[in-house]
C-alpha atoms as a PDB file:
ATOM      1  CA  UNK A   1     -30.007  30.095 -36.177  1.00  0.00           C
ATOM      2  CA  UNK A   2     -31.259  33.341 -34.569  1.00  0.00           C
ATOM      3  CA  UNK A   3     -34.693  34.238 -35.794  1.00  0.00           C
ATOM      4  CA  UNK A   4     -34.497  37.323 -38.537  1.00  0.00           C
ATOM      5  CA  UNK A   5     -37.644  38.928 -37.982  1.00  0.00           C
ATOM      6  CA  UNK A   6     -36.238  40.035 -34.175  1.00  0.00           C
ATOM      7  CA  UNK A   7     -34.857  43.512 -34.102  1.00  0.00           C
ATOM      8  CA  UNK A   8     -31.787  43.443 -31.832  1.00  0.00           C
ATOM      9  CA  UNK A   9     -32.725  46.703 -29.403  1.00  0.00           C
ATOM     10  CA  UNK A  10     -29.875  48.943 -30.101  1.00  0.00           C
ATOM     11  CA  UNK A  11     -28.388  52.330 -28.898  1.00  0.00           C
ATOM     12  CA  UNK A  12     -30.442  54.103 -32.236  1.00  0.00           C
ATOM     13  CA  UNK A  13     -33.934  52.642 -30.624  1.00  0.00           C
ATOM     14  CA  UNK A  14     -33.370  53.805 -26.895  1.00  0.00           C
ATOM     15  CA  UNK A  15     -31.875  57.443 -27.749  1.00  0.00           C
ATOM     16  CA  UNK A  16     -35.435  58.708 -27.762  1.00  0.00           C
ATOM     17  CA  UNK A  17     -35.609  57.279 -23.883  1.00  0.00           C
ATOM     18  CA  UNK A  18     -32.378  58.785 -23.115  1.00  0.00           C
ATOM     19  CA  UNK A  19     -33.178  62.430 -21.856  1.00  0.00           C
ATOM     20  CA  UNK A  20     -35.915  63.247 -19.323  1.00  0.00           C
ATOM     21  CA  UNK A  21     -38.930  65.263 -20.431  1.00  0.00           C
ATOM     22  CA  UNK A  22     -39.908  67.313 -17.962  1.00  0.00           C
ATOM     23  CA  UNK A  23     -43.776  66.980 -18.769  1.00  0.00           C
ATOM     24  CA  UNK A  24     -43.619  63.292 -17.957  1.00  0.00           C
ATOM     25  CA  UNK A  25     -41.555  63.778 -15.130  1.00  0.00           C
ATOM     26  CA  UNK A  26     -43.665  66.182 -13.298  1.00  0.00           C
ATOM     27  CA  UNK A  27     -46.718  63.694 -14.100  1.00  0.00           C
ATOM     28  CA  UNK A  28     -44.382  60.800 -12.391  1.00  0.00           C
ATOM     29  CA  UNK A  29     -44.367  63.027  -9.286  1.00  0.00           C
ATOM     30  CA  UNK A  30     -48.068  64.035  -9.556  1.00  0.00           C
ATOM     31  CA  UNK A  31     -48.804  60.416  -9.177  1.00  0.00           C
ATOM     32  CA  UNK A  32     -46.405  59.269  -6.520  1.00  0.00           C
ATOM     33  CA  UNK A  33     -45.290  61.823  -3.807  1.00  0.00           C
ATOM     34  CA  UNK A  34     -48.950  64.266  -4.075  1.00  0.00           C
ATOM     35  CA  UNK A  35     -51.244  61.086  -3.582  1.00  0.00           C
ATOM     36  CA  UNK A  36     -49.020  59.823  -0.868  1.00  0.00           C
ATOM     37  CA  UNK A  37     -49.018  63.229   1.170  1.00  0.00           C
ATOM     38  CA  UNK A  38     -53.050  63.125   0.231  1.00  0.00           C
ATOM     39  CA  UNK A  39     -53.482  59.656   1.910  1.00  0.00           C
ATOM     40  CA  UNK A  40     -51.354  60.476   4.686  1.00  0.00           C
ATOM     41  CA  UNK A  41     -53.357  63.456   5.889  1.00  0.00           C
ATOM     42  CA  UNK A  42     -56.614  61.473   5.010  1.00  0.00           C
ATOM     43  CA  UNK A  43     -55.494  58.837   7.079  1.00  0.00           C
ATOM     44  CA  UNK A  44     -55.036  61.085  10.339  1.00  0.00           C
ATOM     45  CA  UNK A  45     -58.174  63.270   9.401  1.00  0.00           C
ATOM     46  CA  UNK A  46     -60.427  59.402   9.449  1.00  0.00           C
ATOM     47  CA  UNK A  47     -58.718  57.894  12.877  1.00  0.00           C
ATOM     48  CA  UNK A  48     -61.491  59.282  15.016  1.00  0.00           C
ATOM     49  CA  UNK A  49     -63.915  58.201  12.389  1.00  0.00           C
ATOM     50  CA  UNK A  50     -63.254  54.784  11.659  1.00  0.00           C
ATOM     51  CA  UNK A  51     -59.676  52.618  11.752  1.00  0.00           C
ATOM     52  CA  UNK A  52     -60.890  50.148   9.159  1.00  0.00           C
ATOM     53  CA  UNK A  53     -61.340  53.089   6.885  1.00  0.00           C
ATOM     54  CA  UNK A  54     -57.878  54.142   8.091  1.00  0.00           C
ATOM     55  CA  UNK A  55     -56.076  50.828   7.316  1.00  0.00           C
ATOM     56  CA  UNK A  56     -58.105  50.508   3.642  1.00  0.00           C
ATOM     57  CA  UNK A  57     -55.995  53.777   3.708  1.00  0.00           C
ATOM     58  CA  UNK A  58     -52.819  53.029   4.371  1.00  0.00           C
ATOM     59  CA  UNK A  59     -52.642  49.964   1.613  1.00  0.00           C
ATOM     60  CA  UNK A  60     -53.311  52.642  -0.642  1.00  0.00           C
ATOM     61  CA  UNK A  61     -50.833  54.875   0.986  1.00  0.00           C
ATOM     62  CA  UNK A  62     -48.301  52.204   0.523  1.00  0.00           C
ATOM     63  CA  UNK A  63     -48.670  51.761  -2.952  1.00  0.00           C
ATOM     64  CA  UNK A  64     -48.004  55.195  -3.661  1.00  0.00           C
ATOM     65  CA  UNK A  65     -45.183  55.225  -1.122  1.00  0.00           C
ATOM     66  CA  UNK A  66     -43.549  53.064  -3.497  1.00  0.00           C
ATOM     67  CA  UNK A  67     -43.661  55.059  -6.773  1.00  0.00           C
ATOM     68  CA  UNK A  68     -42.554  57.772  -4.565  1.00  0.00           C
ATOM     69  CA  UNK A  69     -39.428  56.018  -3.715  1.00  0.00           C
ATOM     70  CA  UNK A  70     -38.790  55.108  -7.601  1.00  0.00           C
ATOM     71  CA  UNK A  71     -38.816  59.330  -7.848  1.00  0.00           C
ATOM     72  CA  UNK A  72     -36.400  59.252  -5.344  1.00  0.00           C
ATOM     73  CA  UNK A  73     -34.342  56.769  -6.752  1.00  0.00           C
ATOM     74  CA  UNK A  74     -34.602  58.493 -10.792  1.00  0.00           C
ATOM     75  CA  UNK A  75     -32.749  61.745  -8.509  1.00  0.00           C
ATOM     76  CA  UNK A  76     -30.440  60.455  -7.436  1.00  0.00           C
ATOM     77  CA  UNK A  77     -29.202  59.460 -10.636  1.00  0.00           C
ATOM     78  CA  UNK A  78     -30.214  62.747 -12.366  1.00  0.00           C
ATOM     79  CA  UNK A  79     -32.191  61.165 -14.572  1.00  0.00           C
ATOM     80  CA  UNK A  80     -35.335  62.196 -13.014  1.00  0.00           C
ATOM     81  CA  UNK A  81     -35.305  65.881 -14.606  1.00  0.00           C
ATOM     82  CA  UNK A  82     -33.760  67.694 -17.166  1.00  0.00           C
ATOM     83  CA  UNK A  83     -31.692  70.135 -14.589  1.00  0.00           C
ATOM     84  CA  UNK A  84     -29.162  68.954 -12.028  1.00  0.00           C
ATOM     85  CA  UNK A  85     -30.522  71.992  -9.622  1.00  0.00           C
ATOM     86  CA  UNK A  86     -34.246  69.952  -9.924  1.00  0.00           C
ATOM     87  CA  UNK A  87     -33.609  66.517  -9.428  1.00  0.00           C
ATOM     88  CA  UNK A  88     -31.118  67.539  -6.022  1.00  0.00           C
ATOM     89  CA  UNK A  89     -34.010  70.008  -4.722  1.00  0.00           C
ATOM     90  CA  UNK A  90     -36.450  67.104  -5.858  1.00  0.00           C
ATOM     91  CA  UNK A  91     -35.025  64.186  -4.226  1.00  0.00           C
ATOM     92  CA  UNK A  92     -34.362  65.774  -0.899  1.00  0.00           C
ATOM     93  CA  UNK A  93     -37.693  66.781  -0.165  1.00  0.00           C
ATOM     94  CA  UNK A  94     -38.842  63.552  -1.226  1.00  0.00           C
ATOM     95  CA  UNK A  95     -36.186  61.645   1.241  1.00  0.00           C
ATOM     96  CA  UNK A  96     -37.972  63.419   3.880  1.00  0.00           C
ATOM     97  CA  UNK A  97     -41.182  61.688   3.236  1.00  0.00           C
ATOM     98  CA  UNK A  98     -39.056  58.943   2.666  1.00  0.00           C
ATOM     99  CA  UNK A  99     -37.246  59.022   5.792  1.00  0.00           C
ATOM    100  CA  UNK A 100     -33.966  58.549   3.489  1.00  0.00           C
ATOM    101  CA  UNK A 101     -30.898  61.815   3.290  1.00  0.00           C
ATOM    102  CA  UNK A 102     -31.087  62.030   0.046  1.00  0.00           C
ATOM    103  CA  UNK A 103     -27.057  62.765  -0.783  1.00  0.00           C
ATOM    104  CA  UNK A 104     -25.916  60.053   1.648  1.00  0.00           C
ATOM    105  CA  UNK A 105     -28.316  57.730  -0.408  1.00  0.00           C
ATOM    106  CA  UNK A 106     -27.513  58.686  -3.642  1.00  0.00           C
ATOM    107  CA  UNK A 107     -23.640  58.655  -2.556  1.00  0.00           C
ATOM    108  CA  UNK A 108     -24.097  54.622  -0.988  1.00  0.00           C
ATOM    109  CA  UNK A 109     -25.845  53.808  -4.195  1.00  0.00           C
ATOM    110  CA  UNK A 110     -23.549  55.577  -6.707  1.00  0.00           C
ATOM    111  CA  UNK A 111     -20.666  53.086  -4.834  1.00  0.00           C
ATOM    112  CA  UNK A 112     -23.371  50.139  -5.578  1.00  0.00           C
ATOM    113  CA  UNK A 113     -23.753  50.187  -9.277  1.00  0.00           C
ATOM    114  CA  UNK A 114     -19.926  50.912  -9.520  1.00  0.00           C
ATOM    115  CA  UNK A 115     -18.925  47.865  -7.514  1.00  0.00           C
ATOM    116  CA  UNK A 116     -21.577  45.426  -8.211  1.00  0.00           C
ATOM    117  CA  UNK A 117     -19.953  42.199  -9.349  1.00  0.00           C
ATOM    118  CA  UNK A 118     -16.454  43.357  -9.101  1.00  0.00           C
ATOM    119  CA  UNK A 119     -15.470  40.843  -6.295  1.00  0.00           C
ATOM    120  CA  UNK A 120     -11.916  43.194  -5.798  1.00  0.00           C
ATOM    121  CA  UNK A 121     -14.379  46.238  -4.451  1.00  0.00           C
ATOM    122  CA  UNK A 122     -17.042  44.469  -2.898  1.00  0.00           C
ATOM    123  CA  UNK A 123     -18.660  45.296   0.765  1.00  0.00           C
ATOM    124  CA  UNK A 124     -21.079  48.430  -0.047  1.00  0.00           C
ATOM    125  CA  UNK A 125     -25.149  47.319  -0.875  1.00  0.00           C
ATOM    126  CA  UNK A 126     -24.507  43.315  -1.348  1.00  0.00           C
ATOM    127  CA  UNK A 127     -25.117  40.074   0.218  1.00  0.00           C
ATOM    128  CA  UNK A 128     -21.344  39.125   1.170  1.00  0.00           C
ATOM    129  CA  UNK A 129     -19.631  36.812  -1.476  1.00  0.00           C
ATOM    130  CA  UNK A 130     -17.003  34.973  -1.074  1.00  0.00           C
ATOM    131  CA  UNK A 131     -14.368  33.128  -3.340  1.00  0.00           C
ATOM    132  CA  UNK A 132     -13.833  29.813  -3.566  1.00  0.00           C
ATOM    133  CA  UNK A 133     -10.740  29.829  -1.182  1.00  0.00           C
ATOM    134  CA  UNK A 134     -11.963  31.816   1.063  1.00  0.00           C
ATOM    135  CA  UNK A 135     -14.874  29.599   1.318  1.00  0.00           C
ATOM    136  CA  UNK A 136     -12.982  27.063   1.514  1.00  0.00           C
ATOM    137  CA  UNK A 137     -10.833  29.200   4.205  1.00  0.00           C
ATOM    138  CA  UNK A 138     -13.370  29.614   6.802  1.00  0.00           C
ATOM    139  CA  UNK A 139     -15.286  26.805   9.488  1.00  0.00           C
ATOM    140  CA  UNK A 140     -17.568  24.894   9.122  1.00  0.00           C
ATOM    141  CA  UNK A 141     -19.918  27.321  11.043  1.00  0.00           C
ATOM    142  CA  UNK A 142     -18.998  29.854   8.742  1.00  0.00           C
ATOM    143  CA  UNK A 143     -19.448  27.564   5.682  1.00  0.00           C
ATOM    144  CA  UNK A 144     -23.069  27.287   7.000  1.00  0.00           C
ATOM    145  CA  UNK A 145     -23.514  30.788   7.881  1.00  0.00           C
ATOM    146  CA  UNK A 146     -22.755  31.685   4.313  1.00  0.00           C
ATOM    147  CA  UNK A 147     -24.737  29.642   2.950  1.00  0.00           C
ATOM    148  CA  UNK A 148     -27.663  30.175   5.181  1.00  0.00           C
ATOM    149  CA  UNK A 149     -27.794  33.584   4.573  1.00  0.00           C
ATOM    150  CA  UNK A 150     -27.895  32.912   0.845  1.00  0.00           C
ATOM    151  CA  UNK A 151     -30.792  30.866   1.477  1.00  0.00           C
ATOM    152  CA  UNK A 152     -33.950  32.213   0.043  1.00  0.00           C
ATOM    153  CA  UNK A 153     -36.219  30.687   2.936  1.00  0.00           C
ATOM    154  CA  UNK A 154     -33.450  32.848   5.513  1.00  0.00           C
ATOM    155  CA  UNK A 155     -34.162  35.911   2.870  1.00  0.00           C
ATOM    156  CA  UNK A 156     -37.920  35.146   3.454  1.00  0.00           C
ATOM    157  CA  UNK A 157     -37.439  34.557   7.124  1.00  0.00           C
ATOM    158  CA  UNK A 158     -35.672  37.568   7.560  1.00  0.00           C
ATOM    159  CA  UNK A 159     -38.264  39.693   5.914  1.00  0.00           C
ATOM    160  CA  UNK A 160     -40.442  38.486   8.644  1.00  0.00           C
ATOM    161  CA  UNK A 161     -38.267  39.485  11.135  1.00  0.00           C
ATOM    162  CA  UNK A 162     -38.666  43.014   9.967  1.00  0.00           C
ATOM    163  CA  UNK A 163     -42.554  43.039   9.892  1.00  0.00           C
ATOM    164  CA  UNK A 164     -42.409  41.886  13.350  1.00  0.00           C
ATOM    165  CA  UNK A 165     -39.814  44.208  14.116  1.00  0.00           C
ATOM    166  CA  UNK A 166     -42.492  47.048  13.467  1.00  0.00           C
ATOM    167  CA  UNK A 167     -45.098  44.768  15.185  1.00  0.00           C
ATOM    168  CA  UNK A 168     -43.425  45.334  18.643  1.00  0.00           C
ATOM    169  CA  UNK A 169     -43.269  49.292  17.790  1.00  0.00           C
ATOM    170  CA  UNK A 170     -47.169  48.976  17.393  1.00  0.00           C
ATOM    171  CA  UNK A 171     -47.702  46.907  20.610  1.00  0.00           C
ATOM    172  CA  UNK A 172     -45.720  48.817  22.757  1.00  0.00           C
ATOM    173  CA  UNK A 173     -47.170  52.007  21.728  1.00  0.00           C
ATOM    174  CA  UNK A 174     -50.716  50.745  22.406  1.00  0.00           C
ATOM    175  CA  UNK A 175     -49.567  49.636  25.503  1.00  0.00           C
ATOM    176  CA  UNK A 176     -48.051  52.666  26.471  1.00  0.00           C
ATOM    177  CA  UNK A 177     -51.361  55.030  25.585  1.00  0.00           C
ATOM    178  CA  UNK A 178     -53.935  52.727  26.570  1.00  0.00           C
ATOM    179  CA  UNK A 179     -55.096  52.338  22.632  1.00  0.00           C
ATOM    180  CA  UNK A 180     -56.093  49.720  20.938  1.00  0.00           C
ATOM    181  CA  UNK A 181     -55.426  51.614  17.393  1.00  0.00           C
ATOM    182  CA  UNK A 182     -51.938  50.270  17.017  1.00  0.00           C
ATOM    183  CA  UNK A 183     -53.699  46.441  17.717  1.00  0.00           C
ATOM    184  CA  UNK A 184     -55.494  46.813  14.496  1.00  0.00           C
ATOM    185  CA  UNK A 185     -52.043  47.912  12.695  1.00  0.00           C
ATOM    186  CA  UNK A 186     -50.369  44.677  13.980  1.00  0.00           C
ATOM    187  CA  UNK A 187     -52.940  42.397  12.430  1.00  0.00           C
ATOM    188  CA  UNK A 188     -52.867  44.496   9.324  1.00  0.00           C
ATOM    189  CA  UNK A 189     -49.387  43.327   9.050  1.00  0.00           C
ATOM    190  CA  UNK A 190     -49.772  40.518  10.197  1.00  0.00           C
ATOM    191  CA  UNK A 191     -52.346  39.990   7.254  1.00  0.00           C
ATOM    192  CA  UNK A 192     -49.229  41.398   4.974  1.00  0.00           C
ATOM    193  CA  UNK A 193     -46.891  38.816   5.794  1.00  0.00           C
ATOM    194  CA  UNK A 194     -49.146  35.546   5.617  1.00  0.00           C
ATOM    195  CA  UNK A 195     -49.438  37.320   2.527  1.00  0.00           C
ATOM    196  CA  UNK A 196     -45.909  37.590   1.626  1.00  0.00           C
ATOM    197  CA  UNK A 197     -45.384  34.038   2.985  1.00  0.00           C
ATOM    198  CA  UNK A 198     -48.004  32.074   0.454  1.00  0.00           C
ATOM    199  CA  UNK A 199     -46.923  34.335  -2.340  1.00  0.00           C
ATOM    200  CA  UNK A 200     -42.736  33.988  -1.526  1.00  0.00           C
ATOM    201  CA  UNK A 201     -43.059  29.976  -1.116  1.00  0.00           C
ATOM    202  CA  UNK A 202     -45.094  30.003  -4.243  1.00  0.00           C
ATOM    203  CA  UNK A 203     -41.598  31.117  -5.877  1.00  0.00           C
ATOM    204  CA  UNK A 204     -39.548  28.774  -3.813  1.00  0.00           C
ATOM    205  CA  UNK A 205     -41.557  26.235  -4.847  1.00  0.00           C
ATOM    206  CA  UNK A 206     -41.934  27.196  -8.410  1.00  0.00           C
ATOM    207  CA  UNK A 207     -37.964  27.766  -9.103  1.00  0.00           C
ATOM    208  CA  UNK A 208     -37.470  24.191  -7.585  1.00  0.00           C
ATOM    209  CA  UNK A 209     -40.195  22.560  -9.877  1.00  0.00           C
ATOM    210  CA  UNK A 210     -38.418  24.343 -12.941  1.00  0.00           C
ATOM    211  CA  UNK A 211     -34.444  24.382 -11.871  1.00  0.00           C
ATOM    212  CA  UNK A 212     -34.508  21.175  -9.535  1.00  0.00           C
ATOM    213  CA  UNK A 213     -32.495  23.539  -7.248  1.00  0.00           C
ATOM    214  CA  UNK A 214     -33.016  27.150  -5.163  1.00  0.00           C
ATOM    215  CA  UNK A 215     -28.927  28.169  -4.981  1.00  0.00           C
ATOM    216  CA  UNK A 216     -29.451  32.188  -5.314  1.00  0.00           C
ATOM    217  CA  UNK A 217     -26.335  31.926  -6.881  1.00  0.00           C
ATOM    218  CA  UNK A 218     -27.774  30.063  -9.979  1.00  0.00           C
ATOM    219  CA  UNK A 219     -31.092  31.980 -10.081  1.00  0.00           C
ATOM    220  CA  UNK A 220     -29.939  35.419 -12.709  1.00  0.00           C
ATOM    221  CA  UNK A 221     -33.562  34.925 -14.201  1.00  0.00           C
ATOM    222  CA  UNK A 222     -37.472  35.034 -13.816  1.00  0.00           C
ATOM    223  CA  UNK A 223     -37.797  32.467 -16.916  1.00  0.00           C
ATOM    224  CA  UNK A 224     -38.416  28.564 -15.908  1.00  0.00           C
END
């Protein structure tokens, strides 16, 4: 038997959650996008000074960069600000320091939440899932691509890929200007994904301990 003293969370608790208050939500950007343009312009003012001081930077930087991109993401679903007009003006000029057209986003991601898990409209912001027959359909080298790409050490792997992806930006460039500046960027990320290595095989490892198994398709929770 279910355990009285919970309250079930109902509609009547969250309605006070429901609208956007527009004190909070200019705090949310006073502590995302203003620190990260802060940091940004600190970092370039403190590369002639010192590029450890830089770097000690940027990990702030990133942080932020983050919380900026949950601003962006609160915009495009309008649930960011009160007015329509605000959170459209908002998110765009927050894409930019994102790198991200807002509308195009917002448009891809509108398409995600109303396809996710509807296998009859799938193709737009998932890993590819197949059916059983299909599955069953395909070779066996595309029985083991699917299921290597559903493999959280490929997921991991792939990651990686990425980092070093931006590694070879940072080489080349120091090549190309004689600099050794983008040198201390590489190891910076390199640090960031032995990082992100130790922490991600800690979860491998701890989801096997607990479930006896790592199928991504079995893993819908954090709980052992």
């Amino acid at each position: 038997m279910a355990d009285s003293s919970k309250r079930r969370v109902g509609p009547e608790l969250l309605s006070a959650y429901a609208q956007p208050r527009l004190g909070r939500s200019l705090l949310e950007l006073a502590t995302s996008a203003v620190p990260y343009l802060a940091l940004s312009v600190l970092m370039y003012l403190t590369l002639g000074v010192s590029l450890l001081l830089t770097v000690a930077l940027a990990v702030l930087a990133a942080g932020f960069l983050v919380r900026t991109f949950i601003v962006f993401h609160d915009c495009a679903h309008g649930s960011m600000f009160p007015s329509k007009r605000a959170n459209n003006y908002v998110g765009r000029c927050v894409g930019l320091l994102l790198l991200s057209p807002f509308r195009r986003w917002r448009h891809d991601h509108a398409i995600h939440h109303a396809t996710s898990g509807d296998i009859e409209r799938r193709g737009v912001g998932d890993v590819i899932t197949l059916t059983v027959s299909e599955y069953r359909e395909r070779s066996w080298r595309g029985r083991l691509a699917y299921r290597a790409i559903r493999n959280p050490l490929v997921m991991f792997m792939s990651i990686e890929l990425m980092l070093n992806a931006v590694n070879l930006s940072f080489m080349a460039f120091a090549h190309f200007l004689n600099s050794v500046d983008g040198w201390m960027f590489v190891f910076l990320v390199l640090t960031v994904a032995a990082a992100e290595v130790v922490v991600g095989l800690a979860i491998i490892v701890s989801i096997f301990r607990a479930r006896h198994e790592i199928d991504v398709d079995e893993l819908n929770t954090l709980k052992g």
